[in-house]
PDB file of N, CA and C in Angstrom:
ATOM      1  N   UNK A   1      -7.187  14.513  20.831  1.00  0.00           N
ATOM      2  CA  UNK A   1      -5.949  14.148  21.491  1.00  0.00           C
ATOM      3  C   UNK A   1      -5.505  12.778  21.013  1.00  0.00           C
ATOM      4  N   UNK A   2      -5.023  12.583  21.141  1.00  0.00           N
ATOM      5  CA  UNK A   2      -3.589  11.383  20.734  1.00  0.00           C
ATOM      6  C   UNK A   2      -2.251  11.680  20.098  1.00  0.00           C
ATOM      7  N   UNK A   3      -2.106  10.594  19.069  1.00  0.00           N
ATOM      8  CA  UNK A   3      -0.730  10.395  18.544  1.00  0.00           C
ATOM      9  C   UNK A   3      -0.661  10.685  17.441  1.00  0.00           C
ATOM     10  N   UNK A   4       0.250  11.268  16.357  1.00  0.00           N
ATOM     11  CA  UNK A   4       0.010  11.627  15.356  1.00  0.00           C
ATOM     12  C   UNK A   4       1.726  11.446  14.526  1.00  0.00           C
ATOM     13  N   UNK A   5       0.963  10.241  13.484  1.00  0.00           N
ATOM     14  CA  UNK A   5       2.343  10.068  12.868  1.00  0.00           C
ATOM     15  C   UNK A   5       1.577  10.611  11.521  1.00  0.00           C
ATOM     16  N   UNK A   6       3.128  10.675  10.609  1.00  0.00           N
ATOM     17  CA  UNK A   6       2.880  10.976   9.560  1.00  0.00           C
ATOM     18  C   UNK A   6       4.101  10.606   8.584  1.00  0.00           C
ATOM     19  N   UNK A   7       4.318  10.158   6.931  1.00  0.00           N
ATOM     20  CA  UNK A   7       5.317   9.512   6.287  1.00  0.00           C
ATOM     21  C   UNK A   7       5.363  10.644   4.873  1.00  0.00           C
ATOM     22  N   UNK A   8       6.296  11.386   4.572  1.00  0.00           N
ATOM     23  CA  UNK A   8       5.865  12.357   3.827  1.00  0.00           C
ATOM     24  C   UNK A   8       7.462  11.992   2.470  1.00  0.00           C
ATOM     25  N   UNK A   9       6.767  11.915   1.480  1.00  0.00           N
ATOM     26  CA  UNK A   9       7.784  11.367   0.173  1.00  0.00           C
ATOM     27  C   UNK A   9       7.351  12.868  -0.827  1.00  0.00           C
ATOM     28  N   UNK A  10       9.025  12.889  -0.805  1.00  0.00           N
ATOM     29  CA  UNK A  10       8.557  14.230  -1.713  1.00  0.00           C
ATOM     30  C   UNK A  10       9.879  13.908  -2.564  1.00  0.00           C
ATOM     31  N   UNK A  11       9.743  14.514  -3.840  1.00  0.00           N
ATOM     32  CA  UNK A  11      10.926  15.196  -4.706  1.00  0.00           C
ATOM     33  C   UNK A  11      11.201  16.472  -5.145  1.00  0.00           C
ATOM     34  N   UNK A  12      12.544  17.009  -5.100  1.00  0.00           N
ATOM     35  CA  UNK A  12      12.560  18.268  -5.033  1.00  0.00           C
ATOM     36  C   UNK A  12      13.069  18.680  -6.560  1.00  0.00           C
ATOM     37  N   UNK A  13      12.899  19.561  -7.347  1.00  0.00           N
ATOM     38  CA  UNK A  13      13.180  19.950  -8.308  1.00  0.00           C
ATOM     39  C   UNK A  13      14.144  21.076  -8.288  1.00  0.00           C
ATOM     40  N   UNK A  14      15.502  21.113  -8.757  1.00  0.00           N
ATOM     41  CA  UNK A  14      16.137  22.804  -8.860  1.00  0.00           C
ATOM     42  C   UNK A  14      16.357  23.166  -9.912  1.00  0.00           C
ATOM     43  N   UNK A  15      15.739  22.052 -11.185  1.00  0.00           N
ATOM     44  CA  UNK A  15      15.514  22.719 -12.715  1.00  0.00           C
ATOM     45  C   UNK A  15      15.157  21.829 -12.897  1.00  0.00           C
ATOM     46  N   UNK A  16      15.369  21.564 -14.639  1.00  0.00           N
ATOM     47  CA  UNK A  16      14.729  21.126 -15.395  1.00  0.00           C
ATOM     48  C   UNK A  16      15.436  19.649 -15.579  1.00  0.00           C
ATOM     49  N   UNK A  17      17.032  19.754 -15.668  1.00  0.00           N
ATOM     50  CA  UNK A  17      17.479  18.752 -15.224  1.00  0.00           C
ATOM     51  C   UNK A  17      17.780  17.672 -14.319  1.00  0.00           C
ATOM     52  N   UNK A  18      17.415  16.477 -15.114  1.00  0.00           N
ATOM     53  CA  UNK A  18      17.239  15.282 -14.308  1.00  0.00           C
ATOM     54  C   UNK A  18      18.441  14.942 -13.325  1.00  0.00           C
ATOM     55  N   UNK A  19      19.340  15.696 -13.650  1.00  0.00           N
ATOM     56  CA  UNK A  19      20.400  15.421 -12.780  1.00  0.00           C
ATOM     57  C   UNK A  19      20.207  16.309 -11.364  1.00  0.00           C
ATOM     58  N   UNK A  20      19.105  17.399 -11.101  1.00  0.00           N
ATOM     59  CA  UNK A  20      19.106  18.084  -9.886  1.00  0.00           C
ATOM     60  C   UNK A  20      17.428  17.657  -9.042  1.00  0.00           C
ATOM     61  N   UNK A  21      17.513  16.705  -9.218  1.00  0.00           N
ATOM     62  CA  UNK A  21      16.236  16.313  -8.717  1.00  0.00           C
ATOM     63  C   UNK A  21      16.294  15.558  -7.372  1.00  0.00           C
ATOM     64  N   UNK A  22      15.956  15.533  -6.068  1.00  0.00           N
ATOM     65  CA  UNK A  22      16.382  14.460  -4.730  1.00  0.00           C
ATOM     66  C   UNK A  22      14.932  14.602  -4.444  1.00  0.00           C
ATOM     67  N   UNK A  23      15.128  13.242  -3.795  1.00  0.00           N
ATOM     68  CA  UNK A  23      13.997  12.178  -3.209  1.00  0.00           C
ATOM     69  C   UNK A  23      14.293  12.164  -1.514  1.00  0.00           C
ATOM     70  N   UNK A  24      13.467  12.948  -1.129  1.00  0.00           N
ATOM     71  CA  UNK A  24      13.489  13.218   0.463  1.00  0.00           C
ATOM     72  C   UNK A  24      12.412  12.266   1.184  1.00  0.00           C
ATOM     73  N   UNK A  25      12.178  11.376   2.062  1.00  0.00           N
ATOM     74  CA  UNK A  25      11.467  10.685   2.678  1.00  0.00           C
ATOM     75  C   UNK A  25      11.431  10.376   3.790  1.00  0.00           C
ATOM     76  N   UNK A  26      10.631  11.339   4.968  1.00  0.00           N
ATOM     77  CA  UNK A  26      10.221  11.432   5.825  1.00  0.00           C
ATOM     78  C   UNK A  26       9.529  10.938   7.120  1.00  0.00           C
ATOM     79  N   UNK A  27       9.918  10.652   8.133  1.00  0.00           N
ATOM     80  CA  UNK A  27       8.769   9.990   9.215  1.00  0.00           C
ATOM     81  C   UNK A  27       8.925  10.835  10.547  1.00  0.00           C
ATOM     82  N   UNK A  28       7.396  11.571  10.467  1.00  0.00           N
ATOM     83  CA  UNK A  28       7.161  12.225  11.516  1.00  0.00           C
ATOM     84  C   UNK A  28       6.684  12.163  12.697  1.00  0.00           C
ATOM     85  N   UNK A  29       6.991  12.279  13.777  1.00  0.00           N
ATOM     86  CA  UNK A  29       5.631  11.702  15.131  1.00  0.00           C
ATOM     87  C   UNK A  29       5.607  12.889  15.937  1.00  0.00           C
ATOM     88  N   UNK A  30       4.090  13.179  15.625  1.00  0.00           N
ATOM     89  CA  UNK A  30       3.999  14.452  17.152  1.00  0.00           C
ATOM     90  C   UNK A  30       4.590  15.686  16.583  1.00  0.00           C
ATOM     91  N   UNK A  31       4.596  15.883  14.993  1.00  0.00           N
ATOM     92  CA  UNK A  31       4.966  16.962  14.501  1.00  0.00           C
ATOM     93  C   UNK A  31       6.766  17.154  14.569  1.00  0.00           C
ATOM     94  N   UNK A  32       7.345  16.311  15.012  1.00  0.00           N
ATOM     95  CA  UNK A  32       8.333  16.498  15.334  1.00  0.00           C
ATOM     96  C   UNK A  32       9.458  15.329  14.020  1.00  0.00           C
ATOM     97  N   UNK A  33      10.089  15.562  13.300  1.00  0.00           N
ATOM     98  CA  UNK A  33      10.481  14.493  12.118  1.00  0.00           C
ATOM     99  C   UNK A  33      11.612  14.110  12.733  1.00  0.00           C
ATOM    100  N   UNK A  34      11.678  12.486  13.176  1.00  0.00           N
ATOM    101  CA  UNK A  34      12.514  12.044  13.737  1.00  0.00           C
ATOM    102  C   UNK A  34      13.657  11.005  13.067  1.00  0.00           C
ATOM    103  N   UNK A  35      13.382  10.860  11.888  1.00  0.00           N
ATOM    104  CA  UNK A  35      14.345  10.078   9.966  1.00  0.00           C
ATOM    105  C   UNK A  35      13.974  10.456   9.136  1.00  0.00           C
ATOM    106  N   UNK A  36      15.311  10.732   8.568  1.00  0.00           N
ATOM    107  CA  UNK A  36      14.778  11.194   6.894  1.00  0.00           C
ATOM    108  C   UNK A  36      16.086  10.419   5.946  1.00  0.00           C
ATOM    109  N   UNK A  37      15.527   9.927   5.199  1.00  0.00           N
ATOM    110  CA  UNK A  37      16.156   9.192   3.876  1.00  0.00           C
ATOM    111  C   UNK A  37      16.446  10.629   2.759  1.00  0.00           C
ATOM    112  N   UNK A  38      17.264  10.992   2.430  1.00  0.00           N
ATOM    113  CA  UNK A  38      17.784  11.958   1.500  1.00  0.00           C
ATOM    114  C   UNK A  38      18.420  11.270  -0.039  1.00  0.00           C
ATOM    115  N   UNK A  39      18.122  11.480  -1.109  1.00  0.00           N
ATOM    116  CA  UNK A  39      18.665  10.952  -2.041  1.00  0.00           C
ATOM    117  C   UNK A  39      20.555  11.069  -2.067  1.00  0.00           C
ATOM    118  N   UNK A  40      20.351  12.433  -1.820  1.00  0.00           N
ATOM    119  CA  UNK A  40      21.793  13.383  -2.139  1.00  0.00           C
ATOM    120  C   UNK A  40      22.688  12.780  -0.720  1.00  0.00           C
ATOM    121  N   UNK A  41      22.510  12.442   0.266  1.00  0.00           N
ATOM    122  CA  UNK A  41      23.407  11.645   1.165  1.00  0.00           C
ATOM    123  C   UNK A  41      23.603  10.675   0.797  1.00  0.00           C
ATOM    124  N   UNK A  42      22.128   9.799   0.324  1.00  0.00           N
ATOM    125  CA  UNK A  42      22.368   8.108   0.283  1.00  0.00           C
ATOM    126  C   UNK A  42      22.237   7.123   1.199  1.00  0.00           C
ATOM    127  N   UNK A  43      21.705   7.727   2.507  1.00  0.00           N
ATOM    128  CA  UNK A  43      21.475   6.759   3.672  1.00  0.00           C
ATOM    129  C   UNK A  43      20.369   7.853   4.451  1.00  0.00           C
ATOM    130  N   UNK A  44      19.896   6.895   5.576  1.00  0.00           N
ATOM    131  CA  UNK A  44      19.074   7.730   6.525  1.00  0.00           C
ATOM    132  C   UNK A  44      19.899   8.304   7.800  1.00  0.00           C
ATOM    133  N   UNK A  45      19.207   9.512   8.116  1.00  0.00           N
ATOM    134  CA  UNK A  45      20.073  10.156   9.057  1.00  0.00           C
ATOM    135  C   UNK A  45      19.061  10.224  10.107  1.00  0.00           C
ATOM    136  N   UNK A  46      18.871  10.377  11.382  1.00  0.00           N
ATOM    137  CA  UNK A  46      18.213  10.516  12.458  1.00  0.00           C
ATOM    138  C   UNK A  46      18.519  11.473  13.172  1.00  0.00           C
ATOM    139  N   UNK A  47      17.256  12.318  13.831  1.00  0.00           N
ATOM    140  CA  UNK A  47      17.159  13.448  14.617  1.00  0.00           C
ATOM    141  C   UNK A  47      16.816  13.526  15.935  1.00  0.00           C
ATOM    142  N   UNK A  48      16.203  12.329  16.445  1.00  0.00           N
ATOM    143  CA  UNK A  48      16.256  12.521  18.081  1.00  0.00           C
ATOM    144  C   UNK A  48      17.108  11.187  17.852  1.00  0.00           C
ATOM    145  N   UNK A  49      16.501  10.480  19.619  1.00  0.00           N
ATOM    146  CA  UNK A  49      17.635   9.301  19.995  1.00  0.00           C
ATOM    147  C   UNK A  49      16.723   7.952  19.277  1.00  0.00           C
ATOM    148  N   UNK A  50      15.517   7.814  18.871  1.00  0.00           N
ATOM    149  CA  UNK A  50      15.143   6.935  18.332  1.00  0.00           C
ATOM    150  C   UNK A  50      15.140   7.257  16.782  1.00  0.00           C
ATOM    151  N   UNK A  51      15.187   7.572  16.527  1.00  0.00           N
ATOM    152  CA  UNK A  51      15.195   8.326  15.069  1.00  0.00           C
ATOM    153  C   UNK A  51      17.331   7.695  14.677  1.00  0.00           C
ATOM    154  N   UNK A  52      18.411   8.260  15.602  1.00  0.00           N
ATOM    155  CA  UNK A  52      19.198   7.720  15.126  1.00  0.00           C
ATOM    156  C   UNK A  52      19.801   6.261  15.763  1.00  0.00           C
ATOM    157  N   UNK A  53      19.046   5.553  16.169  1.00  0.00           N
ATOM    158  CA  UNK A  53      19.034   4.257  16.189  1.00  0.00           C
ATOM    159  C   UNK A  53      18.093   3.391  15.130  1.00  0.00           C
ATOM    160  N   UNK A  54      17.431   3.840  14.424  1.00  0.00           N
ATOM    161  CA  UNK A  54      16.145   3.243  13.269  1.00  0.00           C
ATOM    162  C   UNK A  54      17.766   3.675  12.382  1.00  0.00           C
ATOM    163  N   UNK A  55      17.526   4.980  12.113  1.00  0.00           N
ATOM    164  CA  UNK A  55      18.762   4.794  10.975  1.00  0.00           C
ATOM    165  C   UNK A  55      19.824   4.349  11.212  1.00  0.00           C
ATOM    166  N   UNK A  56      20.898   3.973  12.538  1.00  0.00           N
ATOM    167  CA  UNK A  56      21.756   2.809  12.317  1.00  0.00           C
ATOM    168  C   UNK A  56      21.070   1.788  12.000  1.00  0.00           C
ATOM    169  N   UNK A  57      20.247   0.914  12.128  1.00  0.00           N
ATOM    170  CA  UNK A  57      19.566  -0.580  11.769  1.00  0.00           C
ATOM    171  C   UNK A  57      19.224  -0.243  10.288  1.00  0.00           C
ATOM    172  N   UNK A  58      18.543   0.695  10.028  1.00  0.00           N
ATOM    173  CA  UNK A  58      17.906   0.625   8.693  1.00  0.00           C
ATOM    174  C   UNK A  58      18.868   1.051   7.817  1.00  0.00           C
ATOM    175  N   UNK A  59      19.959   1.882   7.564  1.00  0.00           N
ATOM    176  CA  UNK A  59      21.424   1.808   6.654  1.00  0.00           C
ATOM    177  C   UNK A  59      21.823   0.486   7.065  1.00  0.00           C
ATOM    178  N   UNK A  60      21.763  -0.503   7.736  1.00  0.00           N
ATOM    179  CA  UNK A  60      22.619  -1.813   7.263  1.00  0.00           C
ATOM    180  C   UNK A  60      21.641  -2.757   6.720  1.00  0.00           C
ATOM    181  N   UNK A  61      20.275  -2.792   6.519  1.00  0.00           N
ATOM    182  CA  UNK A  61      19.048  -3.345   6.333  1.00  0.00           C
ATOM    183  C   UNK A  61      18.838  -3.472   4.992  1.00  0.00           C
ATOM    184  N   UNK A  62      17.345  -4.097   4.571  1.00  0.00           N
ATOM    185  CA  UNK A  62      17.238  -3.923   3.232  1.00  0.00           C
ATOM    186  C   UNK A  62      16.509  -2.548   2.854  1.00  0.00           C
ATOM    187  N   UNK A  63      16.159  -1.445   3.862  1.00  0.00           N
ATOM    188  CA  UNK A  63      15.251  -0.781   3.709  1.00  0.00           C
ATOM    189  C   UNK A  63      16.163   0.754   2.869  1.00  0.00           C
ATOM    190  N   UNK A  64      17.446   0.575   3.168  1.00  0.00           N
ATOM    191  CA  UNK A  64      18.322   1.484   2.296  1.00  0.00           C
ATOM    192  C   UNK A  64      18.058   1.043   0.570  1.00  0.00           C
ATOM    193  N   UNK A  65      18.500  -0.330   0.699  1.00  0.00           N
ATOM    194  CA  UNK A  65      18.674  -0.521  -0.939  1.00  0.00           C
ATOM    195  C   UNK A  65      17.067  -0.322  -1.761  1.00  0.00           C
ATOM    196  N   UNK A  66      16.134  -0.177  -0.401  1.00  0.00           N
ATOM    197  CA  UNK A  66      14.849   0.340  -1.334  1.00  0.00           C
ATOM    198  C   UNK A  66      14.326   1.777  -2.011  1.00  0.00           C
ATOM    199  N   UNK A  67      15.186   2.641  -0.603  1.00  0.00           N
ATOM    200  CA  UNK A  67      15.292   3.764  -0.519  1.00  0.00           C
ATOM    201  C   UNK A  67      16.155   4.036  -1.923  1.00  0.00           C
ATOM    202  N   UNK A  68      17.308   3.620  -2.023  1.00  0.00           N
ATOM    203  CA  UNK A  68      18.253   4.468  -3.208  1.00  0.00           C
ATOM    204  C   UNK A  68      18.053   4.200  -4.608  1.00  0.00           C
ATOM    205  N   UNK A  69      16.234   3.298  -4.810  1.00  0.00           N
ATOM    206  CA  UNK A  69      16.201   3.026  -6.402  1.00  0.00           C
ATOM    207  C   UNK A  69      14.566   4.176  -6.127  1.00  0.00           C
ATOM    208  N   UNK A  70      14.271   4.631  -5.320  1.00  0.00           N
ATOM    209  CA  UNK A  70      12.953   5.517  -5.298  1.00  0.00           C
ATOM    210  C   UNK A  70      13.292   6.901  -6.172  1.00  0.00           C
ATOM    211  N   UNK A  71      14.712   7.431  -6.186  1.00  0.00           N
ATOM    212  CA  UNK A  71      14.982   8.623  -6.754  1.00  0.00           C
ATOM    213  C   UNK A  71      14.182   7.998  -8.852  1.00  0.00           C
ATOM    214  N   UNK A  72      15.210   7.152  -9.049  1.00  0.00           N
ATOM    215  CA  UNK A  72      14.917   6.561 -10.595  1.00  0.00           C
ATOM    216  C   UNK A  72      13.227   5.869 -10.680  1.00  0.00           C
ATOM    217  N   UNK A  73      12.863   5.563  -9.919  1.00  0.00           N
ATOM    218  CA  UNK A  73      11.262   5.104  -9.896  1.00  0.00           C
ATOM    219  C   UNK A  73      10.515   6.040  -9.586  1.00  0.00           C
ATOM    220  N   UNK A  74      10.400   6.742  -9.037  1.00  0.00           N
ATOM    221  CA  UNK A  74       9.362   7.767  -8.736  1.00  0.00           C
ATOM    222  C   UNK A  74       9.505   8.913  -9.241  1.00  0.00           C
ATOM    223  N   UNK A  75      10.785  10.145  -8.968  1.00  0.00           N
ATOM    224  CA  UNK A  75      11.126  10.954  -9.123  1.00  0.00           C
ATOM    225  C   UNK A  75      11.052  11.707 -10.502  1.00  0.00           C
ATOM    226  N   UNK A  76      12.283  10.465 -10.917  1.00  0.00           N
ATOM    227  CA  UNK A  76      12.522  10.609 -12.481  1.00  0.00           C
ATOM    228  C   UNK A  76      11.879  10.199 -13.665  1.00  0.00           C
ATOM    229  N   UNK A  77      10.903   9.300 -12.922  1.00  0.00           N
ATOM    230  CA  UNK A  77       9.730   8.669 -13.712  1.00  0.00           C
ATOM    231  C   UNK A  77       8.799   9.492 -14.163  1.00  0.00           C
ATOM    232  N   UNK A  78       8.407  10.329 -13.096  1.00  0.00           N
ATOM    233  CA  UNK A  78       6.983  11.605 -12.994  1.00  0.00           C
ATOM    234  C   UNK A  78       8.060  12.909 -13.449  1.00  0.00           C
ATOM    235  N   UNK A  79       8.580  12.958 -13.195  1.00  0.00           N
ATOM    236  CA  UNK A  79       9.193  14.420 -14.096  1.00  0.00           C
ATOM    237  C   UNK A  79       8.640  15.207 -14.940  1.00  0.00           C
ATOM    238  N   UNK A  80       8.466  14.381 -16.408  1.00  0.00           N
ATOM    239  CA  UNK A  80       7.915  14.858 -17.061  1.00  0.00           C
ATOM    240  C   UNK A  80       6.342  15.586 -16.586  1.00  0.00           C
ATOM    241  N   UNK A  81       5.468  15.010 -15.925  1.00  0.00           N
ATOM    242  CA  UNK A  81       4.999  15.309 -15.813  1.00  0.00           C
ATOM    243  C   UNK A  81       4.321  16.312 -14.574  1.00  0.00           C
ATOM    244  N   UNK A  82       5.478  16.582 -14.004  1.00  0.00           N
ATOM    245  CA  UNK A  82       5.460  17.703 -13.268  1.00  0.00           C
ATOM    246  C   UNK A  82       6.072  18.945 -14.190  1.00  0.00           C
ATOM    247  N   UNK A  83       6.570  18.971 -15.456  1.00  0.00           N
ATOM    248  CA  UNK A  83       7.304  19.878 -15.861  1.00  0.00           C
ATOM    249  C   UNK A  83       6.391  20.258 -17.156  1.00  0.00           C
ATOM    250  N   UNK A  84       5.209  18.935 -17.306  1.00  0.00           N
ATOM    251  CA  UNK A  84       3.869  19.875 -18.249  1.00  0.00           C
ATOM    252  C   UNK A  84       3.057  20.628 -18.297  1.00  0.00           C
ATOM    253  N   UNK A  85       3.239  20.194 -16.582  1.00  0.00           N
ATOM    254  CA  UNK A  85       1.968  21.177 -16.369  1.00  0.00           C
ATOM    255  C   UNK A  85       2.108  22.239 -15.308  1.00  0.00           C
TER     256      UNK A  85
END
């Protein structure tokens, strides 16, 4: 019993091109995902009532402009090598 968070960074692939690739980034509590940072929006959106109060503060914050260089650093970086193997 307890609390159970969880922060889940994924990229999604819909080919081969680098142009269809988004950077989804996640924060879950209690199984329940309450923000998610989306590449393809460009800001965080929130799903309960704390979830869209983090994403009003965090779209005017610095934690957006960290969010919208993760697609070109992570994503597009590893590509290749999700597509060798």
């Amino acid at each position: 019993d307890g609390y159970f968070e969880q922060v889940v960074s994924q990229c999604r692939f819909s080919s081969k091109d680098l142009q269809g690739i988004e950077f989804i980034h996640s924060y879950v509590f209690n199984k329940a995902e309450y923000i998610r940072f989306n590449s393809t929006v460009g800001k965080y959106v929130g799903y309960t009532e704390l979830g869209v109060k983090n994403a009003e503060a965090w779209n005017k914050g610095p934690e957006l402009a960290g969010e919208l260089g993760e697609l070109e650093r992570f994503c597009k970086h590893n590509a290749d090598l999700h597509y060798s193997t």
